[in-house]
Protein backbone atom coordinates (compact mmCIF):
# COMPACT_ATOMS: atom_id res chain seq x y z
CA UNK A 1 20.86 85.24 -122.87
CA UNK A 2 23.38 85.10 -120.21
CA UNK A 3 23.51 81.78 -117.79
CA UNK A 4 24.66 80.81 -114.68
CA UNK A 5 27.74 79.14 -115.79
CA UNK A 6 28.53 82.71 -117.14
CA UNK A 7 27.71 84.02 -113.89
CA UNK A 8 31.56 85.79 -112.53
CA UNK A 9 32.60 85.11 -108.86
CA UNK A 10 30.47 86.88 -106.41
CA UNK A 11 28.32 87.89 -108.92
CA UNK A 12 24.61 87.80 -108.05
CA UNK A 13 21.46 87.03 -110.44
CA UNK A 14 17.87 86.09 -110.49
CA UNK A 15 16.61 82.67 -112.49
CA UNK A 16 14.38 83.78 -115.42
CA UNK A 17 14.32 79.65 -116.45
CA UNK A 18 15.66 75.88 -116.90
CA UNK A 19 15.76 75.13 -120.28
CA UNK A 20 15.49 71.80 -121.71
CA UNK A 21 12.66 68.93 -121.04
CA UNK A 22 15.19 65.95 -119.32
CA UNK A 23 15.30 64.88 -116.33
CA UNK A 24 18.70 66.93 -115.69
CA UNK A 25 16.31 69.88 -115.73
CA UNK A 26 13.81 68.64 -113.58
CA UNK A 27 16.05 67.73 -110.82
CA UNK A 28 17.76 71.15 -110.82
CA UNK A 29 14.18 72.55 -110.93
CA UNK A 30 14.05 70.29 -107.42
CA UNK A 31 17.20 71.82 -106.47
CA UNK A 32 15.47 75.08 -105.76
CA UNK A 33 16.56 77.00 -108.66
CA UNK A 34 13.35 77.61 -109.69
CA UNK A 35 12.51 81.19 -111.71
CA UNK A 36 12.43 84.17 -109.32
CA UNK A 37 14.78 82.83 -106.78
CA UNK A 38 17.96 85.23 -105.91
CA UNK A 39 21.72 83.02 -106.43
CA UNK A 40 25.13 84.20 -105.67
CA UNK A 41 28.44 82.76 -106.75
CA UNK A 42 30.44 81.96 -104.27
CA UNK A 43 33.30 79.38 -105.47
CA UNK A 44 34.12 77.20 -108.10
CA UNK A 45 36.86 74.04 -108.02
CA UNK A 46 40.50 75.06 -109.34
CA UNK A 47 39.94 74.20 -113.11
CA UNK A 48 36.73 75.39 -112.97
CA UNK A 49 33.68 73.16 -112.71
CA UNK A 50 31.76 72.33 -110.53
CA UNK A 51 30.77 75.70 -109.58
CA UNK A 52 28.75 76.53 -106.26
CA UNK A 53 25.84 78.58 -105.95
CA UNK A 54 24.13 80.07 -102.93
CA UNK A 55 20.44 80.18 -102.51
CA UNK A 56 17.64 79.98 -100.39
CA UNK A 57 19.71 80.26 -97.55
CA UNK A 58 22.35 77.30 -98.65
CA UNK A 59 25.02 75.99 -101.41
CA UNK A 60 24.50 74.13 -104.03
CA UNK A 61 27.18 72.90 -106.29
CA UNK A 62 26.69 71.84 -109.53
CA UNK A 63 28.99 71.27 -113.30
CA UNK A 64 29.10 73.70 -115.51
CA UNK A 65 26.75 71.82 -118.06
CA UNK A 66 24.35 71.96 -115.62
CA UNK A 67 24.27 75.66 -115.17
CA UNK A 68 24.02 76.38 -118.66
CA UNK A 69 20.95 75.30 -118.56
CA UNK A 70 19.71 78.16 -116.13
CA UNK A 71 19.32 81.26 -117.75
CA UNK A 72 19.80 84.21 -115.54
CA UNK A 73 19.12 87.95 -115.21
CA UNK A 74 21.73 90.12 -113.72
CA UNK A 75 20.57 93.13 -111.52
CA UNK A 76 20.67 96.59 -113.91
CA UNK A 77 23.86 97.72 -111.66
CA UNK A 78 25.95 94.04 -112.74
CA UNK A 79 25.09 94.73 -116.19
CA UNK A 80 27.60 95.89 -118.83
């Protein structure tokens, strides 16, 4: 299972799911990153969290606990 705190810079993936039943889940659920959508990494702060995501058509930043919760599929050409 690879996540989007894994997720390198520039590297692109598709959401397969949120894990977890909190209410840190459901608001990054209402963040958009819901399963299907396409997300991008695009920055992340000098020592390395937060980390910011583009999607739908804007950025989103969020820590690096909170991305490990979103589990991620890399296209079959990003894939080792």
């Amino acid at each position: 299972m690879t996540t989007l705190a894994e997720l390198p810079l520039g590297g692109r993936a598709v959401v397969l799911q949120v894990t977890g039943g909190d209410e840190i889940s459901l608001r990054i659920l209402e963040m958009g990153l819901t399963p299907g959508v396409a997300v991008s990494m695009v920055g992340s702060a000098p020592l390395g969290d937060p980390l910011e995501i583009e999607l739908r058509g804007y950025r989103l930043s969020l820590r690096k606990n909170e991305a490990a919760r979103v589990e991620i599929e890399l296209p079959a050409s990003d894939s080792v």
